[in-house]
Protein backbone atom coordinates (compact mmCIF):
# COMPACT_ATOMS: atom_id res chain seq x y z
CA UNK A 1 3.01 -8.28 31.32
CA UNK A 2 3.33 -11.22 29.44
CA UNK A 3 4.89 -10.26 25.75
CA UNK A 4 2.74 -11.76 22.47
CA UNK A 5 3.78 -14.79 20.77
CA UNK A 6 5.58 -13.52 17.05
CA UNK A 7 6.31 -15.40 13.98
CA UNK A 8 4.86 -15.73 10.35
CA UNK A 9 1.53 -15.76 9.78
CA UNK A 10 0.00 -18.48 7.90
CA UNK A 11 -1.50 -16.08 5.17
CA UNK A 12 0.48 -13.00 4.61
CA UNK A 13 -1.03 -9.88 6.43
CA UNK A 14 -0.34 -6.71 4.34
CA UNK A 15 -0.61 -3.05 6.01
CA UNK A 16 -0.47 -0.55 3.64
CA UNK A 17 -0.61 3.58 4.86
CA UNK A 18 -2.36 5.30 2.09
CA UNK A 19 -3.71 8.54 1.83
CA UNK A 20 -7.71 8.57 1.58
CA UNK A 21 -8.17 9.92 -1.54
CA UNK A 22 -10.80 8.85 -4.73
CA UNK A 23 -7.59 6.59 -6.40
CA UNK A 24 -6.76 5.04 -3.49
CA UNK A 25 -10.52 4.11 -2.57
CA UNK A 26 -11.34 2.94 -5.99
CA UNK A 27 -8.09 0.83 -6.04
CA UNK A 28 -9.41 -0.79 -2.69
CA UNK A 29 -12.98 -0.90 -4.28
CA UNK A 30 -11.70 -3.81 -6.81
CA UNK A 31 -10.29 -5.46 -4.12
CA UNK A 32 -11.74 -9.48 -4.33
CA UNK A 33 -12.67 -11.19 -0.79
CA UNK A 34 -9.78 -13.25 -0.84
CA UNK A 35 -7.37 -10.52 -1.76
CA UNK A 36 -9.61 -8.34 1.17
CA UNK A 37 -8.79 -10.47 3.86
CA UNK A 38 -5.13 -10.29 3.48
CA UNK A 39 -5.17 -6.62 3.93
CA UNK A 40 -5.35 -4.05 6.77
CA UNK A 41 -4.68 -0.85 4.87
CA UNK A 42 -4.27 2.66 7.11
CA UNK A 43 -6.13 5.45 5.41
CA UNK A 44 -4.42 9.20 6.15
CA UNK A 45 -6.98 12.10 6.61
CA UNK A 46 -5.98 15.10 6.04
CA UNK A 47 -9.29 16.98 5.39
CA UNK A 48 -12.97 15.90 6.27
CA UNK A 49 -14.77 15.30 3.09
CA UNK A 50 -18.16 13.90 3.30
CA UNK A 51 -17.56 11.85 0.25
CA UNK A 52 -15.50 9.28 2.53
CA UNK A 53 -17.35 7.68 4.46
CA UNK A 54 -19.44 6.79 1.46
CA UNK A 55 -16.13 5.68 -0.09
CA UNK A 56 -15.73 3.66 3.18
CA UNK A 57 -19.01 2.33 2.99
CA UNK A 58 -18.36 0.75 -0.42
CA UNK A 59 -15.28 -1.01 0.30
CA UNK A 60 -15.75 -4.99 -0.22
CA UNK A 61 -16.85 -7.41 2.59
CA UNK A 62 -13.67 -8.27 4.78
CA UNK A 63 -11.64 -5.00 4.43
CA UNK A 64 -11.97 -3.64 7.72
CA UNK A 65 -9.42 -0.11 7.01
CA UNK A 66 -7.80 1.86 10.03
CA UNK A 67 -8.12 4.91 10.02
CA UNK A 68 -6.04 7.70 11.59
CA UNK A 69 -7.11 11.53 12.02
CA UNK A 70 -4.42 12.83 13.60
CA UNK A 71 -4.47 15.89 11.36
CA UNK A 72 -7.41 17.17 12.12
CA UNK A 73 -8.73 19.19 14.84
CA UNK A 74 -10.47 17.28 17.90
CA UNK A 75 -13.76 17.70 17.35
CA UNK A 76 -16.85 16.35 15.42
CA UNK A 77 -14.46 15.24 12.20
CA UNK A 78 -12.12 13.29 14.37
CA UNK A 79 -14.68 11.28 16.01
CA UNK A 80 -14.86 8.23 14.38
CA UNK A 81 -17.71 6.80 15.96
CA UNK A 82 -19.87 9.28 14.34
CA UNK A 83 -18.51 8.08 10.62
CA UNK A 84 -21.30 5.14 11.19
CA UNK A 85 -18.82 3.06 8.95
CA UNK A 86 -16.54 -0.19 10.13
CA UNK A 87 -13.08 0.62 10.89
CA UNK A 88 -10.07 0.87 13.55
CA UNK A 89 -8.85 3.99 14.66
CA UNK A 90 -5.57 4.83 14.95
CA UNK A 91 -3.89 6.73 17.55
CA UNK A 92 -0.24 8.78 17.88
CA UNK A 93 1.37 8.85 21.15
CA UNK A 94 0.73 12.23 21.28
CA UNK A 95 -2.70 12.47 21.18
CA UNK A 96 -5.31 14.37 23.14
CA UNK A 97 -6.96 12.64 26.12
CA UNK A 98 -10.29 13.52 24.22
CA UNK A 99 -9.33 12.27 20.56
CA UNK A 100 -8.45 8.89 23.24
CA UNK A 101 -11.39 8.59 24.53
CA UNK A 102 -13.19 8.98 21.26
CA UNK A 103 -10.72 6.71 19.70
CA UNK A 104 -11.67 3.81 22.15
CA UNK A 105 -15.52 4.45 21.51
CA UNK A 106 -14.77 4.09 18.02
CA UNK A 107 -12.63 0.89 19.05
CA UNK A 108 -15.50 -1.18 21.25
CA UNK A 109 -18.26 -0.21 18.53
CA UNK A 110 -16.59 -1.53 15.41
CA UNK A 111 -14.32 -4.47 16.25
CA UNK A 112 -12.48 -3.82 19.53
CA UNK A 113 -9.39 -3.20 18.60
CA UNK A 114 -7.23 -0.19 17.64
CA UNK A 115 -3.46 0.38 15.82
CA UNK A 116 -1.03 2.16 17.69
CA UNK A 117 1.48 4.32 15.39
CA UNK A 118 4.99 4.73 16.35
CA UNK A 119 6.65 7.10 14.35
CA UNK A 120 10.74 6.21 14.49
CA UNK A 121 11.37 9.48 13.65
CA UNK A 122 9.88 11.39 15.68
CA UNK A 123 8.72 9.98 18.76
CA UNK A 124 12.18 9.27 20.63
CA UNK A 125 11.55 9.46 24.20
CA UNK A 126 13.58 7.09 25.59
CA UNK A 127 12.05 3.30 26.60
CA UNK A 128 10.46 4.59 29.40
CA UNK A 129 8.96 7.51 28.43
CA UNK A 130 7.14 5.31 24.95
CA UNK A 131 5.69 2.85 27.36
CA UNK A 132 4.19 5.64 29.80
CA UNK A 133 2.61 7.22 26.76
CA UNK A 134 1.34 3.74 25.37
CA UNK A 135 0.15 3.36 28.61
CA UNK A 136 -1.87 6.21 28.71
CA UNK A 137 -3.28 5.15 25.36
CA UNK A 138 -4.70 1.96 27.02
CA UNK A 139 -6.38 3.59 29.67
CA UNK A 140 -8.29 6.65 28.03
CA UNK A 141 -9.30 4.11 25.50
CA UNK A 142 -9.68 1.14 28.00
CA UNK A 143 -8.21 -1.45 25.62
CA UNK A 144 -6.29 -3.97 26.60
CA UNK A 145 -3.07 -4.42 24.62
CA UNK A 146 -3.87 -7.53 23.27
CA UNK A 147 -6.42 -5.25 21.71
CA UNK A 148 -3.92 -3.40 20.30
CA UNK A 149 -1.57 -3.31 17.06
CA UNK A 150 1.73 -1.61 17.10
CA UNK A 151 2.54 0.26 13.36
CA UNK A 152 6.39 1.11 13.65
CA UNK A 153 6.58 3.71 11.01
CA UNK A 154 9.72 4.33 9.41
CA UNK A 155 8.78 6.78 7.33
CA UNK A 156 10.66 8.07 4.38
CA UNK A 157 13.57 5.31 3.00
CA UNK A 158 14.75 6.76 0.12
CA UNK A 159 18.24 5.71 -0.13
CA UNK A 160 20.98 3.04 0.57
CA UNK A 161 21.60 5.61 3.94
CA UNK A 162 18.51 5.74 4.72
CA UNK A 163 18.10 2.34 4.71
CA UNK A 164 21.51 2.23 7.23
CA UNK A 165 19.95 5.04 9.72
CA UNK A 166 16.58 3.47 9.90
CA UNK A 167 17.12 -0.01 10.45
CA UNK A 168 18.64 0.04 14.06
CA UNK A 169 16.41 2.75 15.20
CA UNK A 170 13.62 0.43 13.94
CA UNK A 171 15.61 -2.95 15.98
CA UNK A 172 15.45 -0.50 18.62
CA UNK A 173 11.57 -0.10 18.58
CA UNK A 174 10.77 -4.12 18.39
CA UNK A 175 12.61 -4.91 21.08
CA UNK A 176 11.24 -2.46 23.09
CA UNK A 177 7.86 -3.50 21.84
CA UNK A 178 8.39 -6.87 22.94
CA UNK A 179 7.82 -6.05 26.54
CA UNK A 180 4.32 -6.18 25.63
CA UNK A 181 1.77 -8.29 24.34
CA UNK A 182 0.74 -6.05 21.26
CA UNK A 183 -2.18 -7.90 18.88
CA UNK A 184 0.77 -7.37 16.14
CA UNK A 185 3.78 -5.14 15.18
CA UNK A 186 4.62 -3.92 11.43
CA UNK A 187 6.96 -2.12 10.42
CA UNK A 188 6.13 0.22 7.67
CA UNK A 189 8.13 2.59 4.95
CA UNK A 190 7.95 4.95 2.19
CA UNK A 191 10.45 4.92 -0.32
CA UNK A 192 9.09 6.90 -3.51
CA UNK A 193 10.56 10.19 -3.63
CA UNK A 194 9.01 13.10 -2.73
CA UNK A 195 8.26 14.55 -6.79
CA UNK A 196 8.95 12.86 -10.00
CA UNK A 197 8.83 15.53 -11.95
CA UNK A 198 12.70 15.46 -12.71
CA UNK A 199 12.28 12.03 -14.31
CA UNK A 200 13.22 11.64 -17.81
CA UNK A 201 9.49 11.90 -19.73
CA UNK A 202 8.62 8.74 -22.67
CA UNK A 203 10.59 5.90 -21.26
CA UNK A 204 10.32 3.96 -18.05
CA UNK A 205 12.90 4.98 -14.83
CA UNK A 206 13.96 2.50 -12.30
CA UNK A 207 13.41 3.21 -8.70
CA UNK A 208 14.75 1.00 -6.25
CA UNK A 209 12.19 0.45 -3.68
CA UNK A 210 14.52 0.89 -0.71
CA UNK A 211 11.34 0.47 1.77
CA UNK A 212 10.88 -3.69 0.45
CA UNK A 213 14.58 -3.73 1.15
CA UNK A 214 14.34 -2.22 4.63
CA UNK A 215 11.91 -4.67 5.58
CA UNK A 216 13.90 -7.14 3.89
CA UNK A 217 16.58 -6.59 6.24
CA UNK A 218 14.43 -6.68 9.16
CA UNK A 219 12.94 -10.46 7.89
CA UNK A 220 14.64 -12.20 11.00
CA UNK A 221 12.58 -9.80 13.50
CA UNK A 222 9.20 -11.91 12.58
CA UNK A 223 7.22 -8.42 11.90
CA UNK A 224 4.50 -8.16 8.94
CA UNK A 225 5.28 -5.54 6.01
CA UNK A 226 3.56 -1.94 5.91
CA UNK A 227 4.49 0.52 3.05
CA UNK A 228 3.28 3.98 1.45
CA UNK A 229 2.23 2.03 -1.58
CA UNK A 230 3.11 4.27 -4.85
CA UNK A 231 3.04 7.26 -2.67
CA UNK A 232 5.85 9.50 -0.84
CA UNK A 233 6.07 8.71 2.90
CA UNK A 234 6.68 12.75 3.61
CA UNK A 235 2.84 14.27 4.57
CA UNK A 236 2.16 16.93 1.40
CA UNK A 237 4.64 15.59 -0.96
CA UNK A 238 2.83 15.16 -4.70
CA UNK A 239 4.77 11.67 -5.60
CA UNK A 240 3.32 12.43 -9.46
CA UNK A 241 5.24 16.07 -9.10
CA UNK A 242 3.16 17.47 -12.51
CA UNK A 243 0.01 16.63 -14.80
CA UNK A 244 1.81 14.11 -17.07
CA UNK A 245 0.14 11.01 -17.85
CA UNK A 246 2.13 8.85 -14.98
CA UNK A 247 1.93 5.03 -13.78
CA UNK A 248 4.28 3.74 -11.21
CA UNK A 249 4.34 0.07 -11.74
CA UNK A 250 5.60 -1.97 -9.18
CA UNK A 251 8.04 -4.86 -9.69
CA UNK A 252 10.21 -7.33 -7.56
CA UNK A 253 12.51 -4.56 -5.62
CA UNK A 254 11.56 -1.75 -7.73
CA UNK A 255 8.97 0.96 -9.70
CA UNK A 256 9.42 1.67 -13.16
CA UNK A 257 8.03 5.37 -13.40
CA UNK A 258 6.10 6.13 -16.82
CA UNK A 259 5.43 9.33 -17.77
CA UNK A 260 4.48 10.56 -21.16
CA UNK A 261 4.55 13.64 -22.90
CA UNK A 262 4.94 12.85 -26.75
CA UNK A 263 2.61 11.21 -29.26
CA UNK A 264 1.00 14.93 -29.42
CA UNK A 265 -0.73 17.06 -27.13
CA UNK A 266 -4.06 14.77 -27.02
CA UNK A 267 -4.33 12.97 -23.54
CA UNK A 268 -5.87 9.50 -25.03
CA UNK A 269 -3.02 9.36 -27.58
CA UNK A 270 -0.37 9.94 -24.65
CA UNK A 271 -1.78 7.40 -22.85
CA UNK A 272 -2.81 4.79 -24.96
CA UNK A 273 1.26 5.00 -25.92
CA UNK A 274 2.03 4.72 -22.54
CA UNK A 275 -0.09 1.74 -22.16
CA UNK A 276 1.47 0.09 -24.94
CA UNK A 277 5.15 0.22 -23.98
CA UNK A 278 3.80 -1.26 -20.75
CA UNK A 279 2.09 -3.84 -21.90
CA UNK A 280 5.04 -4.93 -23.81
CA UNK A 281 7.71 -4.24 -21.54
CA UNK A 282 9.20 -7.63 -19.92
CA UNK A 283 8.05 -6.54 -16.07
CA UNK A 284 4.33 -6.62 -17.65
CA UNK A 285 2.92 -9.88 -15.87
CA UNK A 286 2.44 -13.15 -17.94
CA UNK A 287 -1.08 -13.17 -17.04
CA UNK A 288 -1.62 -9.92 -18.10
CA UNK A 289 -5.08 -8.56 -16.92
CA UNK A 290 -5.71 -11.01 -14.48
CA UNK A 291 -2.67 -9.70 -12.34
CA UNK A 292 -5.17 -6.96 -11.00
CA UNK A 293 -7.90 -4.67 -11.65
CA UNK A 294 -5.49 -1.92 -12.87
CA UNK A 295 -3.44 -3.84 -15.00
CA UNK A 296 -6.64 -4.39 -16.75
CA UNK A 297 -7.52 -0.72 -17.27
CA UNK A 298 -3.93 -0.71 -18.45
CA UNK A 299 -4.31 -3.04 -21.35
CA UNK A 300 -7.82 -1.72 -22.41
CA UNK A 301 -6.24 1.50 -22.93
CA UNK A 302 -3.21 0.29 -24.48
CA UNK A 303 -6.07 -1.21 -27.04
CA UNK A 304 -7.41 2.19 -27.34
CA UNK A 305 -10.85 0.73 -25.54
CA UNK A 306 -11.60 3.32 -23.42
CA UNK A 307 -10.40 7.45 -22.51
CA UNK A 308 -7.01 8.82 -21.01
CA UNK A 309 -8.61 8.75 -17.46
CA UNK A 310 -7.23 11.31 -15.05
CA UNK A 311 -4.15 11.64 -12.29
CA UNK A 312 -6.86 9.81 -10.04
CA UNK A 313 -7.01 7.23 -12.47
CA UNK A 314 -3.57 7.10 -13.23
CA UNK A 315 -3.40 6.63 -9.40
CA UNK A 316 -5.87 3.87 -8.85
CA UNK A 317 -4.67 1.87 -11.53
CA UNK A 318 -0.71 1.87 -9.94
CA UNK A 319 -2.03 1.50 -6.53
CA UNK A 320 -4.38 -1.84 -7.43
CA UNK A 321 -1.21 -3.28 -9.31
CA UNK A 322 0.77 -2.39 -6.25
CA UNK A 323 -1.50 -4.03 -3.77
CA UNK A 324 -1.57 -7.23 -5.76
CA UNK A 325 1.94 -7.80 -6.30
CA UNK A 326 2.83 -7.04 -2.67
CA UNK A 327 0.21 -9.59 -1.99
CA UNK A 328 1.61 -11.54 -4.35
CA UNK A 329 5.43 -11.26 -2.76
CA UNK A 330 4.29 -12.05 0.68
CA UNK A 331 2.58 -14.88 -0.32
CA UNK A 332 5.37 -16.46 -2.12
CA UNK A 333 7.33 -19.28 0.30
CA UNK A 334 10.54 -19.24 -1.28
CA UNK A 335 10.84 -15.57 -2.99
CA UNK A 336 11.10 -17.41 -5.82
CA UNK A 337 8.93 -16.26 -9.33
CA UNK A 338 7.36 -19.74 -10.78
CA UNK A 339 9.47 -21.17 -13.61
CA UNK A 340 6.32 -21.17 -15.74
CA UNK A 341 3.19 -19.83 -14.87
CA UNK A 342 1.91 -20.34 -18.55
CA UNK A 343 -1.72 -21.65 -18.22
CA UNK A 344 -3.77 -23.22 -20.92
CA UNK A 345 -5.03 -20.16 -22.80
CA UNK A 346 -2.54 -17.65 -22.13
CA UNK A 347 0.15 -15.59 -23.31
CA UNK A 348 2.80 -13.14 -22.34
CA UNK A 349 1.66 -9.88 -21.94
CA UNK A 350 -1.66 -10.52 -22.64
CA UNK A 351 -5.06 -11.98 -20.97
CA UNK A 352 -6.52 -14.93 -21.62
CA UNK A 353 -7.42 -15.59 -25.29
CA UNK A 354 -11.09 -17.03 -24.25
CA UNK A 355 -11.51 -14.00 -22.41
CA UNK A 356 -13.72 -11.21 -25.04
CA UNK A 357 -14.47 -9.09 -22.20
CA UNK A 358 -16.69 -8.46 -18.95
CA UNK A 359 -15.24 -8.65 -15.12
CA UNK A 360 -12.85 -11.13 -15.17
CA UNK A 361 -12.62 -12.95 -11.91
CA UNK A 362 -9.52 -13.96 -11.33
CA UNK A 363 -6.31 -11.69 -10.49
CA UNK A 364 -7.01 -10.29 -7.11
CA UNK A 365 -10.06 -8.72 -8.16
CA UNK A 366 -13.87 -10.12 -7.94
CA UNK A 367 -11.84 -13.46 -7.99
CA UNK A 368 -8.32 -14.85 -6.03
CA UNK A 369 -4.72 -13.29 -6.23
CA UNK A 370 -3.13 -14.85 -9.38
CA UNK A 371 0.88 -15.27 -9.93
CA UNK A 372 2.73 -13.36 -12.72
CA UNK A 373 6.19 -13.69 -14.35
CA UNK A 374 7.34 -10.47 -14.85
CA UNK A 375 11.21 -9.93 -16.38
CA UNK A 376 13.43 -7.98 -15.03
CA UNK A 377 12.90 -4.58 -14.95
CA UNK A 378 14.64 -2.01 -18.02
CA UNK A 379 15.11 1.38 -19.44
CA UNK A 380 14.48 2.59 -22.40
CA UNK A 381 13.80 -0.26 -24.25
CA UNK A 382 16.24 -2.60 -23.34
CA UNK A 383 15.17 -6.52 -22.89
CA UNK A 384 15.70 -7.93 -19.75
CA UNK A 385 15.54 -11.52 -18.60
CA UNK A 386 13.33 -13.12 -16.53
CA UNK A 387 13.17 -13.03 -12.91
């Protein structure tokens, strides 16, 4: 078998595993066509609701999602076929013959092709023993393996030991998987912890995201980048950890965690505060609400133009800024922020003065990814100086 050809991509390919929940879909929703075809997220199922394919269905041209079941019983749910949306399934190397089978129907009907998820944790069989199961996979869903993408998936990195544990294990993997000629291999991670809810409460906490350094480490391997976006890797964890108003907003090698208890007990004066501090903080974009669709739910509610929202929303808006700054990072050629990304119009930690209101199309949403200069992350007030 002749092994695939790996390197950089052109264009940055981004696979993020998220849970298929209403945040996550909406945050996907807003996604523009140009940010849409740089993205091959993996949606985790963990119960059938009947509301998802409909959220599938309204997912923008170009974002063709994976999709993997493997928590649910074989059976009508797990058939993908039957969801009558676009998408790739996703199969474990422990899968039934049947959920294979179904899997490769799924496969030829939508766009012939299908990821493969090896979990480093847990599926540790030995060389052999991976490629006879992978081999298995090809033939109950009779796809070739040039058919087929290879998710390494680190799971949980939540530490500087972590990071030392997972990264030969990983090596391990991609060498192994280069006796084949996989579509593609990413390697993905998780490095939010599993609850928040020991954070201090009406400041923003600095979490090193330990997953972008993982992958970091692994640059010289040629593999594209997979994380759990704002959420814990571990399956059940509750990354927000309580009902606080919460935002994890994703910087340059880190989250800063938000969540707000004072300004009263009323949920739009919470988070209206909330929204302000972040909109003035030094990691808040130069181009404001054209970074993303969330950032500009942020900044209407830091202007008191529109409700508290809800966890989802909370959610969707931390995902969408998420997406577009990875995006953003794996698009940059040099790693290198722009000395000045000032354009006519502008100004730091706002949106563009000509801009009164409406969809703005720009920013990664209904419009192309845009570049932001945001500082370097702080606590509790303190300035920081640009990155």
């Amino acid at each position: 078998m002749v092994p695939a050809h790996w390197g950089r991509a052109a264009e940055p390919n981004y696979r993020p595993v998220l849970t298929a929940r209403r945040g996550t879909l909406e945050a996907l929703r807003h996604l523009d066509g140009a940010a849409a075809a740089l993205l091959a997220p993996v949606l985790n199922v963990s119960t059938m609701d009947h509301s998802l394919s409909d959220g599938l269905a309204r997912l923008p041209p170009g974002l063709l999602p994976a999709v993997d079941v493997t928590a649910l019983p074989d059976g009508v749910g797990g058939e993908l076929v039957r969801w009558g949306v676009p998408l790739v399934p996703v199969a474990g190397l422990a899968e039934s013959d049947a959920r294979l089978t179904a899997h490769g129907l799924a496969a030829r009907a939508y766009a012939d092709r299908l990821v493969v998820r090896l979990r480093a944790g847990l599926d540790r069989s030995g060389p052999d023993a991976t490629t006879a199961a992978v081999e298995r996979i090809w033939r109950l869903t009779r796809l070739a393996p040039e058919q087929c993408e290879l998710l390494v998936d680190a799971g949980d990195v939540c530490c500087q030991a972590d990071v030392r544990l997972a990264e030969p294990r990983v090596r391990r993997l991609v060498d192994w998987a280069r006796r084949h000629a996989w579509q593609a291999v990413t390697v993905a991670a998780g490095g939010v912890p599993p609850t928040l809810s020991r954070l201090p409460t009406d400041e923003p906490v600095r979490l090193d995201r330990w997953d972008w350094l993982l992958w970091q480490r692994l640059a010289d391997l040629g593999v594209g980048y997979g994380d759990y976006g704002v959420d814990c890797a571990v399956a059940g964890a509750d990354a927000a950890g309580d009902r606080l108003p919460t935002v994890r907003y994703t910087t340059d090698g880190a989250w800063w965690v938000y969540r707000w208890s004072r300004r009263g007990g009323r949920g739009d004066e919470r988070v209206a505060d909330l929204c302000r501090t972040l909109v003035s903080a030094p990691h808040w974009p130069t181009v404001g609400a054209g970074f993303s669709w969330g950032d500009h739910e942020i900044l209407r509610r830091s202007r008191g133009m529109a409700g508290a929202g809800s966890t989802t929303n909370w959610a969707a808006w931390s995902t969408s800024h998420h997406l577009a700054r990875v995006l953003f990072d794996l698009g940059r050629p040099d790693g290198a922020w722009p000395a000045d990304d000032r354009r006519p119009g502008t100004r730091p930690g706002g949106e563009d003065r000509a801009w009164s209101g409406g969809e703005r199309r720009t920013g990664g949403w209904r419009g192309g990814p845009e570049r932001g200069r945001p500082g370097r992350p702080h606590r509790g007030g303190e300035a920081g100086r640009a990155d």
